[in-house]
C-alpha atoms as a PDB file:
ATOM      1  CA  UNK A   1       8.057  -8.430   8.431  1.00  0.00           C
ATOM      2  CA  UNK A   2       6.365  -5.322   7.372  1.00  0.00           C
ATOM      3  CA  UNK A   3       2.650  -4.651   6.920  1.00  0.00           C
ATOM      4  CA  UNK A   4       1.821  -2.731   3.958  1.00  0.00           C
ATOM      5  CA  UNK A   5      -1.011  -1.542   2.255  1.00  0.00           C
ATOM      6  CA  UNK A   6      -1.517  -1.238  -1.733  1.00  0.00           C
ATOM      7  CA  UNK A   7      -4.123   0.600  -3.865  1.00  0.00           C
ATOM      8  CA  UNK A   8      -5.030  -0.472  -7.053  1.00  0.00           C
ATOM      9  CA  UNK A   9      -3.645  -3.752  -5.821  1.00  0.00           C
ATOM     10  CA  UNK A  10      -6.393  -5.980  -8.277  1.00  0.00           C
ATOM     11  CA  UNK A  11      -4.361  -5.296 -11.495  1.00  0.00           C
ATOM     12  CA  UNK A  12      -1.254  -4.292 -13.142  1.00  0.00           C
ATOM     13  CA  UNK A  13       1.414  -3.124 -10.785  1.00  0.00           C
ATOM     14  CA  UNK A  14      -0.373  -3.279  -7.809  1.00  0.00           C
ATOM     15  CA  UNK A  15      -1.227  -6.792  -8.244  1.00  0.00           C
ATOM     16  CA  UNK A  16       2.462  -6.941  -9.130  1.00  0.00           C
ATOM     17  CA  UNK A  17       3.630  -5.295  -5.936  1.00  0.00           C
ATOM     18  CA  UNK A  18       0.893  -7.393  -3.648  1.00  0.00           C
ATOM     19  CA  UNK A  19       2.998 -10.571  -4.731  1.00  0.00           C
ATOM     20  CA  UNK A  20       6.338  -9.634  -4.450  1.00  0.00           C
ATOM     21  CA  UNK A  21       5.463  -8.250  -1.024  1.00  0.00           C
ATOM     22  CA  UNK A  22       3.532 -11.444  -0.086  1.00  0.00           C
ATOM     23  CA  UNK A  23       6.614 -13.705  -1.514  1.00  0.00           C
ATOM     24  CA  UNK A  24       8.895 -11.933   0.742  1.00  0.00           C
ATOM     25  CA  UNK A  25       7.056 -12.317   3.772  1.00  0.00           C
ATOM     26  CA  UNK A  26       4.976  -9.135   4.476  1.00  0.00           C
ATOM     27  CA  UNK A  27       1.542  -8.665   5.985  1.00  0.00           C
ATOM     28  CA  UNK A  28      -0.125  -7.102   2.710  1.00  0.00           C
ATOM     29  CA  UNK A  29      -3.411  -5.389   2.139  1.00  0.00           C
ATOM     30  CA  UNK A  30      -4.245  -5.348  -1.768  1.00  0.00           C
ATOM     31  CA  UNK A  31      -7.284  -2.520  -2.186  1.00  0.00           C
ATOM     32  CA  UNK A  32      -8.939  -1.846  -4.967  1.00  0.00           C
ATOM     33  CA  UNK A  33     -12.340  -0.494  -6.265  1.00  0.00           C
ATOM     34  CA  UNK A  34     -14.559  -3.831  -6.435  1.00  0.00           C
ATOM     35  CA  UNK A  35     -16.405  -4.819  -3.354  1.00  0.00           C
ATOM     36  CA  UNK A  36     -14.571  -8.371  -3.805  1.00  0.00           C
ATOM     37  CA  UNK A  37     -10.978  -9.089  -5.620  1.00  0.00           C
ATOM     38  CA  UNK A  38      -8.872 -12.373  -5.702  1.00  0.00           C
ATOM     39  CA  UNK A  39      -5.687 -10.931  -4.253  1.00  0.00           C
ATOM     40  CA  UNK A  40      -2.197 -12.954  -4.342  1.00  0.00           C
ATOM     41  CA  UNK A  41      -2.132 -16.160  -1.658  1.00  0.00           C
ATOM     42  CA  UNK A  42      -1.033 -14.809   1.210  1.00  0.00           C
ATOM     43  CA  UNK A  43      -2.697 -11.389   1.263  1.00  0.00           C
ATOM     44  CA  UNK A  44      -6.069  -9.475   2.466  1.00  0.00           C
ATOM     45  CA  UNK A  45      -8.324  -7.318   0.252  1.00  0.00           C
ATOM     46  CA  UNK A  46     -10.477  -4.556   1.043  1.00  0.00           C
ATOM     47  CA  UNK A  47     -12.683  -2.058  -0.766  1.00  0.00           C
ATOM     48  CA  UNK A  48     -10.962   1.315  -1.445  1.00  0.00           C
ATOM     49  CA  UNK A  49     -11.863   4.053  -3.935  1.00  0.00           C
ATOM     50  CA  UNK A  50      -8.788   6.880  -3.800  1.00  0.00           C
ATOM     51  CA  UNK A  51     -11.329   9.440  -4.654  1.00  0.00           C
ATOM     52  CA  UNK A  52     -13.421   8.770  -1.751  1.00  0.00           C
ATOM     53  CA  UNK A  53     -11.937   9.985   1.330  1.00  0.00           C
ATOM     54  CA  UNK A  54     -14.274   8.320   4.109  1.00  0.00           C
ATOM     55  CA  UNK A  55     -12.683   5.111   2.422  1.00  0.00           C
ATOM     56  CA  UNK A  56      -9.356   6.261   3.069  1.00  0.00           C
ATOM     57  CA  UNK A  57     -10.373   6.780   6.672  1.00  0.00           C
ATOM     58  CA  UNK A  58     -11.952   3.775   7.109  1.00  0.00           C
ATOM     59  CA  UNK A  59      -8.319   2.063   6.000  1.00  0.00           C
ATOM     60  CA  UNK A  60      -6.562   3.565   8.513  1.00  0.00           C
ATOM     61  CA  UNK A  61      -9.144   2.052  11.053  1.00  0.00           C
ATOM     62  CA  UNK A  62      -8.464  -1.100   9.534  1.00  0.00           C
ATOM     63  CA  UNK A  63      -4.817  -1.126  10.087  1.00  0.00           C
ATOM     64  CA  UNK A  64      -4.636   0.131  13.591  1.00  0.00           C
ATOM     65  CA  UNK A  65      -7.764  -2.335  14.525  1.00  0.00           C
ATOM     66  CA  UNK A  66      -6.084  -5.654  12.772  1.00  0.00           C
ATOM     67  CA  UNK A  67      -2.213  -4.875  12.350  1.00  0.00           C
ATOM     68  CA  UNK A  68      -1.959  -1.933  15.402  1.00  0.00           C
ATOM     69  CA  UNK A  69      -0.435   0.323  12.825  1.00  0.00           C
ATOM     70  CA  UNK A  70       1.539  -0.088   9.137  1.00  0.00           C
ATOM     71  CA  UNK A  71       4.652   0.803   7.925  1.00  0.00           C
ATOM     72  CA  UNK A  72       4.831   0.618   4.430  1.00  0.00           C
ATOM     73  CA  UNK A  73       1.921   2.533   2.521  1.00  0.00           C
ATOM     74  CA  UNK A  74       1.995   2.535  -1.451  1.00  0.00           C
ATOM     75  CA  UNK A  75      -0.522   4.764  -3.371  1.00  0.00           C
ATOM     76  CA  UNK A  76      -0.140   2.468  -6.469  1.00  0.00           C
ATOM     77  CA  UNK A  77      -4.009   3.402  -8.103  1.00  0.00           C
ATOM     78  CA  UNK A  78      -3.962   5.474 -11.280  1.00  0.00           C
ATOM     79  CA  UNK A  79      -5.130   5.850 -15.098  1.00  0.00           C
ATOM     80  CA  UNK A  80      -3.539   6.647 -18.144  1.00  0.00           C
ATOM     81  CA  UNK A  81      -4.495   9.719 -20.092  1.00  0.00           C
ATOM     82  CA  UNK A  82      -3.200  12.332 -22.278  1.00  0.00           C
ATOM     83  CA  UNK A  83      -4.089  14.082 -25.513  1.00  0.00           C
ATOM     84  CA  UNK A  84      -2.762  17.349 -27.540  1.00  0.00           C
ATOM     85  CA  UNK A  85      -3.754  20.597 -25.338  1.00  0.00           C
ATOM     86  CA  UNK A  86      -6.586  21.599 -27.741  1.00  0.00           C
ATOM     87  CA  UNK A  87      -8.128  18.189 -28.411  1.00  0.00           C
ATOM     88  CA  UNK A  88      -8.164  16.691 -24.493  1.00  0.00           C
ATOM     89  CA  UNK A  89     -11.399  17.615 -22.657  1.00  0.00           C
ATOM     90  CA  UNK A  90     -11.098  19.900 -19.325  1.00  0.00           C
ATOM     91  CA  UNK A  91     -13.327  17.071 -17.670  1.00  0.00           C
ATOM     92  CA  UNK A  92     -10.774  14.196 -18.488  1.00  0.00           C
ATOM     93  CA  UNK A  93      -8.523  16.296 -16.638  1.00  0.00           C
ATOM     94  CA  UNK A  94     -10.321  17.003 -13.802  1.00  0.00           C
ATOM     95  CA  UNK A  95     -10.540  12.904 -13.636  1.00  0.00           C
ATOM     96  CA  UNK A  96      -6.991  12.542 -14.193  1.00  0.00           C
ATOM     97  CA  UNK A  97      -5.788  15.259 -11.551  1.00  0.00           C
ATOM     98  CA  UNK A  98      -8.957  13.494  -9.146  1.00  0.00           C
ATOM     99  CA  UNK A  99      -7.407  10.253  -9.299  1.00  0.00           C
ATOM    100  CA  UNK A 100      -3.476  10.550  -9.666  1.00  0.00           C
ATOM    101  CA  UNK A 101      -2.475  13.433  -7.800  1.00  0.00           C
ATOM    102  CA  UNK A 102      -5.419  14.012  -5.773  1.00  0.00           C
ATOM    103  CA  UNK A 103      -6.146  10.194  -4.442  1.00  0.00           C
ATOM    104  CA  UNK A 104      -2.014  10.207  -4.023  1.00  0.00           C
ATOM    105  CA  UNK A 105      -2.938  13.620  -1.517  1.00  0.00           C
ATOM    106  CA  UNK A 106      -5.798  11.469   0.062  1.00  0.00           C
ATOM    107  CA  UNK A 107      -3.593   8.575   1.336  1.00  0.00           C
ATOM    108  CA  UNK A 108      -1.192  10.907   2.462  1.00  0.00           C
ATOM    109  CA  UNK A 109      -3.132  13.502   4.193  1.00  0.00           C
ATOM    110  CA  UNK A 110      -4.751   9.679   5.642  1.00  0.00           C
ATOM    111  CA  UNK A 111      -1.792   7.749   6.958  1.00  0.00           C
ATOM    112  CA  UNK A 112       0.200  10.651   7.811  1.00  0.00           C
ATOM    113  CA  UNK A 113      -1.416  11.265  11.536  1.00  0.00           C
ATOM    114  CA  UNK A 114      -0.812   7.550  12.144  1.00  0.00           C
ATOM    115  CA  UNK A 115       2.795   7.516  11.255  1.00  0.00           C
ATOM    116  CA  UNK A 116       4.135  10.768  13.097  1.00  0.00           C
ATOM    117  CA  UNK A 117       1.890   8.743  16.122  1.00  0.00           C
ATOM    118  CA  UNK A 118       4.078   5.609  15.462  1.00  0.00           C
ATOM    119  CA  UNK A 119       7.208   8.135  14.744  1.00  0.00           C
ATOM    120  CA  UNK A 120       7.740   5.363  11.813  1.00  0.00           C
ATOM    121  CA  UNK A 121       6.442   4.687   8.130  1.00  0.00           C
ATOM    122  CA  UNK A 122       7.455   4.855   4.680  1.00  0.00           C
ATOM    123  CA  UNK A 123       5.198   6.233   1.848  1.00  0.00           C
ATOM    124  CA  UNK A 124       5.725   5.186  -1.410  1.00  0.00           C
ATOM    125  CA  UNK A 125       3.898   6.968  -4.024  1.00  0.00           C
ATOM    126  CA  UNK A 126       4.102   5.631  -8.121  1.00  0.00           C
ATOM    127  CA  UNK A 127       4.555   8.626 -10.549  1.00  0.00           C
ATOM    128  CA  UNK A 128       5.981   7.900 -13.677  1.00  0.00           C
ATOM    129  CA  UNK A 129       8.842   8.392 -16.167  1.00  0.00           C
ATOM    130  CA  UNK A 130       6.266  11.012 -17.078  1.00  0.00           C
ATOM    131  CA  UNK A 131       6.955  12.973 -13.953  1.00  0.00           C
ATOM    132  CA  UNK A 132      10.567  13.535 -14.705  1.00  0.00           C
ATOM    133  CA  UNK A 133      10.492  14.140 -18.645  1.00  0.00           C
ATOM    134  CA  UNK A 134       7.411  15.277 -20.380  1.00  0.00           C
ATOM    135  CA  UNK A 135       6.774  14.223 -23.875  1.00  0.00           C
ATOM    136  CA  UNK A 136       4.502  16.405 -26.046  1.00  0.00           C
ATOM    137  CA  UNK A 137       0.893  14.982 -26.493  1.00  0.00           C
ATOM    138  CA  UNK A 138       0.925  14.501 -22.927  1.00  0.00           C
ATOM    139  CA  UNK A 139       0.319  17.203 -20.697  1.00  0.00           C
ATOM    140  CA  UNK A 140      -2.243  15.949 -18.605  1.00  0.00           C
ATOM    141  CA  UNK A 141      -0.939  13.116 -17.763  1.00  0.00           C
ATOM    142  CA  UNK A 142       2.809  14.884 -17.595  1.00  0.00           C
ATOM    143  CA  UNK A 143       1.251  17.487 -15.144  1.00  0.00           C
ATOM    144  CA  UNK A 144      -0.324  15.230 -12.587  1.00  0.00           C
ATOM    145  CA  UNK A 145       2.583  12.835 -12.274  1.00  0.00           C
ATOM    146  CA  UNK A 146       5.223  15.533 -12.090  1.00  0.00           C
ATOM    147  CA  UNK A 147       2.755  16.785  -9.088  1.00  0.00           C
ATOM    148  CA  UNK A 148       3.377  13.751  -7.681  1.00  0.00           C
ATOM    149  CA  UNK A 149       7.289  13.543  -7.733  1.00  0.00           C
ATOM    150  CA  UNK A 150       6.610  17.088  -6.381  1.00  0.00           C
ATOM    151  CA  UNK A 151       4.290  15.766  -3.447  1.00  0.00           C
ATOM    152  CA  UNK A 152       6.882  13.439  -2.897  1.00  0.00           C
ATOM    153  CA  UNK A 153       9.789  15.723  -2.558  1.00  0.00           C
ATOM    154  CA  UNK A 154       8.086  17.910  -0.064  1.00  0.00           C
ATOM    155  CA  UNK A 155       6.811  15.518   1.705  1.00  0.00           C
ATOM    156  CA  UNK A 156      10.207  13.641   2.269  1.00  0.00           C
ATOM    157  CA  UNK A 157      11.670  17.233   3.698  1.00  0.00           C
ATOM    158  CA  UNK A 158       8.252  17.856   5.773  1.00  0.00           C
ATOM    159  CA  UNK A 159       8.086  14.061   7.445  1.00  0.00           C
ATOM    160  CA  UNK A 160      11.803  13.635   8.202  1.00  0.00           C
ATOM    161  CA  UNK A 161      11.318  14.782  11.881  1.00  0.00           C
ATOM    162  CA  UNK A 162       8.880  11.975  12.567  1.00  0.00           C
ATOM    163  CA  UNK A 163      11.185   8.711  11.313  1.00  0.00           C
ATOM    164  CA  UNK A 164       9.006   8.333   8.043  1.00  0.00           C
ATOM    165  CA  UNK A 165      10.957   7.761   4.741  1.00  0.00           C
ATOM    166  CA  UNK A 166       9.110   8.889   1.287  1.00  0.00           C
ATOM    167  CA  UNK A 167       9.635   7.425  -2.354  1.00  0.00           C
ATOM    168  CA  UNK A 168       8.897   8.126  -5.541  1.00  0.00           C
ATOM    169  CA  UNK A 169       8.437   5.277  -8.363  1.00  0.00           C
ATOM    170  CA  UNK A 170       8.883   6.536 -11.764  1.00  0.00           C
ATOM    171  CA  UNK A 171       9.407   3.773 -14.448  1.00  0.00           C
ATOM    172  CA  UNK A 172       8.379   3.899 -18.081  1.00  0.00           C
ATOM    173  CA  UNK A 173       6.188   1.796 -20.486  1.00  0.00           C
ATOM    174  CA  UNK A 174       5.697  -1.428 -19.607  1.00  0.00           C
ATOM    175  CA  UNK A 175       2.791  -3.859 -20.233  1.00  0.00           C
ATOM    176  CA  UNK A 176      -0.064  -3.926 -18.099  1.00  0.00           C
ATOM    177  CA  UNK A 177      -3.776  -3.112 -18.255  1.00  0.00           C
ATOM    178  CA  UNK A 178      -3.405   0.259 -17.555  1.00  0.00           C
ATOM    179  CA  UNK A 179      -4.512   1.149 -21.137  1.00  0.00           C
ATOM    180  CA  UNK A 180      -8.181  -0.304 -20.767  1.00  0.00           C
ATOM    181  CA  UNK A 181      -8.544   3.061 -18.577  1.00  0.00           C
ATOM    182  CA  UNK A 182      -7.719   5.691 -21.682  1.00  0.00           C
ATOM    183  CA  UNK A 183     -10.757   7.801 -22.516  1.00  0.00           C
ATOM    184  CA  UNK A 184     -10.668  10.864 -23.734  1.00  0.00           C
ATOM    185  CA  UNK A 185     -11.306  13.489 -27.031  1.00  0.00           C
ATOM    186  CA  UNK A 186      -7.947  12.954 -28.244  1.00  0.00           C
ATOM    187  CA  UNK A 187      -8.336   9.282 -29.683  1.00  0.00           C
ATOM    188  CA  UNK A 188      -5.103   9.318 -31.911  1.00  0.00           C
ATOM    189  CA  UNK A 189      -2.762   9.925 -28.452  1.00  0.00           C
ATOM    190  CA  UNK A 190      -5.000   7.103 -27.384  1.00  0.00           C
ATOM    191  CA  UNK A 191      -4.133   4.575 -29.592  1.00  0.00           C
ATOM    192  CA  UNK A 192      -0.429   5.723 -29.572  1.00  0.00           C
ATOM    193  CA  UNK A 193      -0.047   5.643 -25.687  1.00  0.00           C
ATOM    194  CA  UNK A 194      -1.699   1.725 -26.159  1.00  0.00           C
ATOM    195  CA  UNK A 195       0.943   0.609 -28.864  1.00  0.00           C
ATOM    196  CA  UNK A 196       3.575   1.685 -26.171  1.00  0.00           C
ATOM    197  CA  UNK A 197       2.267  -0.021 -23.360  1.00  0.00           C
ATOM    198  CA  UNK A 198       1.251  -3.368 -25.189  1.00  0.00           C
ATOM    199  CA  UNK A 199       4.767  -3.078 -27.099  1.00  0.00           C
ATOM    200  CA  UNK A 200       6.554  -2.999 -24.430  1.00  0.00           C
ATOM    201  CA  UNK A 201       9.373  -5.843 -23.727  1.00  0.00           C
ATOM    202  CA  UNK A 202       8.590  -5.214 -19.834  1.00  0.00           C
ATOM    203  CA  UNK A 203       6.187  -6.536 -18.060  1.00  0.00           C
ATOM    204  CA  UNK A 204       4.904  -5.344 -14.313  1.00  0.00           C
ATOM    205  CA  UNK A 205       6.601  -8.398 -12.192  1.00  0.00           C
ATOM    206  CA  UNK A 206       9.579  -6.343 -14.053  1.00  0.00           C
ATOM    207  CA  UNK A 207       8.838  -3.289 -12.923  1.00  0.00           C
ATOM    208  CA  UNK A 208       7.766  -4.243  -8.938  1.00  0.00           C
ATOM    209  CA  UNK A 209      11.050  -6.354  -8.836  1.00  0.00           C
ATOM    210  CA  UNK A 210      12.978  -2.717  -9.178  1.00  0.00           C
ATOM    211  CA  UNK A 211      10.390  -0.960  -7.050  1.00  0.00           C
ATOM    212  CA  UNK A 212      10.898  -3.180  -3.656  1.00  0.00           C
ATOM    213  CA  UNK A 213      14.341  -3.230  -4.552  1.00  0.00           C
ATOM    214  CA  UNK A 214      14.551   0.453  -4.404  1.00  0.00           C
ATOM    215  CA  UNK A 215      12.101   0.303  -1.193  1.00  0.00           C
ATOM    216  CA  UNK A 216      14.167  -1.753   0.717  1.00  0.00           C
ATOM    217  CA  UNK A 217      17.166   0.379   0.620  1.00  0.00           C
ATOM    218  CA  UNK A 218      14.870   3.430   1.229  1.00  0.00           C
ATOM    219  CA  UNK A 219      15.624   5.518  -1.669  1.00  0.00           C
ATOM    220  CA  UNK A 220      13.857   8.685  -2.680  1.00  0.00           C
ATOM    221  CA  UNK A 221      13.849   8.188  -6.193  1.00  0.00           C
ATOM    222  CA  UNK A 222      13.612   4.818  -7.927  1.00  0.00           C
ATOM    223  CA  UNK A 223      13.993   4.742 -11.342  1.00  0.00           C
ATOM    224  CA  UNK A 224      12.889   0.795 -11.909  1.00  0.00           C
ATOM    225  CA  UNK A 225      13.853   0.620 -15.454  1.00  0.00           C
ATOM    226  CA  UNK A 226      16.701   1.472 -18.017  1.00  0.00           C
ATOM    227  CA  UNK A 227      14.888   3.506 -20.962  1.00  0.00           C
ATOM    228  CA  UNK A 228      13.374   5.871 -17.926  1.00  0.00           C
ATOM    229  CA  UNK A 229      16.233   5.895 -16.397  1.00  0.00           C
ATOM    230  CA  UNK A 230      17.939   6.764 -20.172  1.00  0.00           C
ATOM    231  CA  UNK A 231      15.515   9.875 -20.771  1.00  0.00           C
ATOM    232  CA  UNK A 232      15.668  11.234 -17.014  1.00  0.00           C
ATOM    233  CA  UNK A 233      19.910  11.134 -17.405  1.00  0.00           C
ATOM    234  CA  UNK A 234      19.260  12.888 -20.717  1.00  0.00           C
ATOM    235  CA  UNK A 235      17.260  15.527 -19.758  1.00  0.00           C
ATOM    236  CA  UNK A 236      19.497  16.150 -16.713  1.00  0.00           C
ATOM    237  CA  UNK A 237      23.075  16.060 -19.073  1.00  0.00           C
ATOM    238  CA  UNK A 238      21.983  16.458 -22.247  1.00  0.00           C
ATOM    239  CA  UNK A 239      19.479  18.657 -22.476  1.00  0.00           C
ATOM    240  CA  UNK A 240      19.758  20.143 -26.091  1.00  0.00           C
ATOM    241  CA  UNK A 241      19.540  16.314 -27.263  1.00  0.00           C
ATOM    242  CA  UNK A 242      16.518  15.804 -24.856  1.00  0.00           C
ATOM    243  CA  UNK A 243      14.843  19.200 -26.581  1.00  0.00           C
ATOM    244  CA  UNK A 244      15.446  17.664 -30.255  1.00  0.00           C
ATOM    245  CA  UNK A 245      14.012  14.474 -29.474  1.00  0.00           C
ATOM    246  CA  UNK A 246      10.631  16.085 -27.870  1.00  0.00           C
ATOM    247  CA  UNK A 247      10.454  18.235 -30.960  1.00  0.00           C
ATOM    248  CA  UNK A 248      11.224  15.360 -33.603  1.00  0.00           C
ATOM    249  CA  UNK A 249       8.244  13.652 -31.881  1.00  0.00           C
ATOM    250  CA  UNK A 250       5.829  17.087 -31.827  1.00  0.00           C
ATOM    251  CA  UNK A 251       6.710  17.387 -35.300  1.00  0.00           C
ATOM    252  CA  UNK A 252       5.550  13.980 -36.195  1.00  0.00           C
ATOM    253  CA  UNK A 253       2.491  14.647 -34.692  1.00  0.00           C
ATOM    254  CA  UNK A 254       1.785  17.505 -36.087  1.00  0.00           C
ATOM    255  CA  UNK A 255       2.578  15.436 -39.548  1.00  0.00           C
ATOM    256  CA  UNK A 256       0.312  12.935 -38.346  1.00  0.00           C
ATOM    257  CA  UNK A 257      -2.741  15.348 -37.820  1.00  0.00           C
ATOM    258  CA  UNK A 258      -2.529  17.331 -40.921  1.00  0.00           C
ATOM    259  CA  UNK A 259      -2.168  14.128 -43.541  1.00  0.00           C
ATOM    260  CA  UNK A 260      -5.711  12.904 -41.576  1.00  0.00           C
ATOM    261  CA  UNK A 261      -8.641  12.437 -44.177  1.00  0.00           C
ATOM    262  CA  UNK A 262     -11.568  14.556 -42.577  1.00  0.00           C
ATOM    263  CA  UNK A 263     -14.508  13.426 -41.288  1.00  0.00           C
ATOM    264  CA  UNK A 264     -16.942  13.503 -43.891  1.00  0.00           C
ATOM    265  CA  UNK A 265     -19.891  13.665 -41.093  1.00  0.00           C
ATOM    266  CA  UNK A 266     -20.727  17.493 -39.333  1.00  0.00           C
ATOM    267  CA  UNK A 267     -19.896  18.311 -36.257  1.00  0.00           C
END
C-alpha cells in the first residue's frame, strides 16, 4: 500500500486518479484549491494552491506528521490555454507558465528533500500529448507542457542516486472539465480546444486507468492513449507526414481568420 498525494484531485483527472488509487488500496490525499472538497470514499482532502508555495510546504508537514513520509507524489493541477502568437495575451501566459510548469517546479523543489531523506519516492508529473507534438494555435500551452516532459527528464537523471523513479503522463483529448478554465484573447482557439475536449470518445477514468498502469511498472513515459500515442510515433518516424498535417491545420486557420466578418464596433 502506497500513500500518495494528488493535486487538482477535486475534478477531472485528479478526481480520476484519487479513485483508482483509493480502489486499489492506497492511502490517498486528493488536494485541491477549495477550503473543503468531497473526495472519493476512502481518501483525505486538504487545501492546496500549486502557486502558493507555503502550501506546498505545509503538505509535506502533513505527510511526514500523519503518513511518516509518501511515496507516490502526482502534480496532476493544470489549465488549458492556447491562442495564435499575436492574439494570446502575455498575462495568460504568465498564468499558464505560473500554474503548469511552475506549480509542477513547486511540488518538486517540495517533496524532493523528503524523498532523497527516505532514499525512496516516485514523482509523477501530467504533461500532455502537447508536450511531445505541438500543434499550431497552441504555443502557450505547447511550451509549458513540453517544459514539463523536460522537468521530467532531468529530473529522472538528477534523482536516480536517491531510489526515486520520475514519470511523465502525456495523453491527448479526452473529456473532462478542464475546458471551464480557458480564458484568454484568442476566443476562436477557445472554442476549438472545447469541441475537442467535449468530443472526445475518452473520458478521464480512461485516461487514469493507463496512467497507474504505466505507474505501477515505473515507466518514464506513459503515453495513456492511442491517438497520442499515434502523433508522438509520427513525429518520431514520420516526420515529413507530421509537418504536413501541422501545416494543413495552420492553413485552416489562417482560412478561418480571414473569411471572419469584422467587428462592426471600434476598438
Amino acid at each position: 500500500m502506497s500513500r500518495v498525494l494528488v493535486t487538482g484531485g477535486a475534478s477531472g483527472l485528479g478526481a480520476a486518479l484519487v479513485a483508482r488509487f483509493v480502489a486499489d488500496g492506497h492511502q490517498v490525499l486528493s488536494t485541491d484549491l477549495a477550503a473543503e472538497s468531497p473526495a472519493a470514499g476512502g481518501a483525505q482532502y486538504r487545501q492546496l494552491n500549486v502557486r502558493d508555495a507555503n502550501d506546498w510546504q505545509a503538505a509535506v508537514a502533513w505527510c511526514e506528521e500523519n503518513w511518516g513520509g509518501l511515496d507516490i507524489l502526482v502534480n496532476n493541477a493544470g489549465i488549458a490555454t492556447g491562442g495564435r502568437i499575436d492574439v494570446e495575451s502575455l498575462d495568460e501566459w504568465d498564468r499558464v507558465v505560473d500554474i503548469n510548469l511552475m506549480g509542477v517546479v513547486r511540488g518538486c523543489r517540495a517533496f524532493t528533500p523528503l524523498f532523497k531523506k527516505q532514499r525512496s519516492g516516485h514523482i509523477v508529473n501530467t504533461a500532455s500529448a502537447a508536450g511531445l507534438v505541438h500543434p499550431p494555435m497552441m504555443s502557450s500551452y505547447n511550451t509549458v507542457k513540453a517544459g514539463v516532459v523536460a522537468l521530467s527528464e532531468t529530473l529522472s537523471h538528477e534523482l536516480h542516486p536517491y531510489g526515486v523513479t520520475v514519470s511523465v503522463v502525456c495523453p491527448s483529448f479526452f473529456r473532462t472539465n478542464l475546458a471551464d478554465s480557458i480564458q484568454g484573447d484568442d476566443t476562436e482557439m477557445g472554442a476549438t480546444a472545447r469541441r475537442l475536449i467535449e468530443k472526445s470518445p475518452r473520458t478521464a477514468h480512461d485516461i487514469a486507468a493507463g496512467v497507474v498502469a504505466g505507474i505501477k511498472k515505473k515507466q518514464f513515459l506513459i503515453i495513456p492513449d492511442r491517438p497520442a500515442l499515434l502523433a508522438w510515433r509520427t513525429k518520431r518516424f514520420a516526420r515529413p507526414l507530421y509537418d504536413r498535417q501541422m501545416r494543413k491545420i495552420a492553413a485552416r486557420a489562417r482560412e478561418r481568420a480571414e473569411t471572419q466578418v469584422p467587428s462592426t464596433g471600434e476598438r
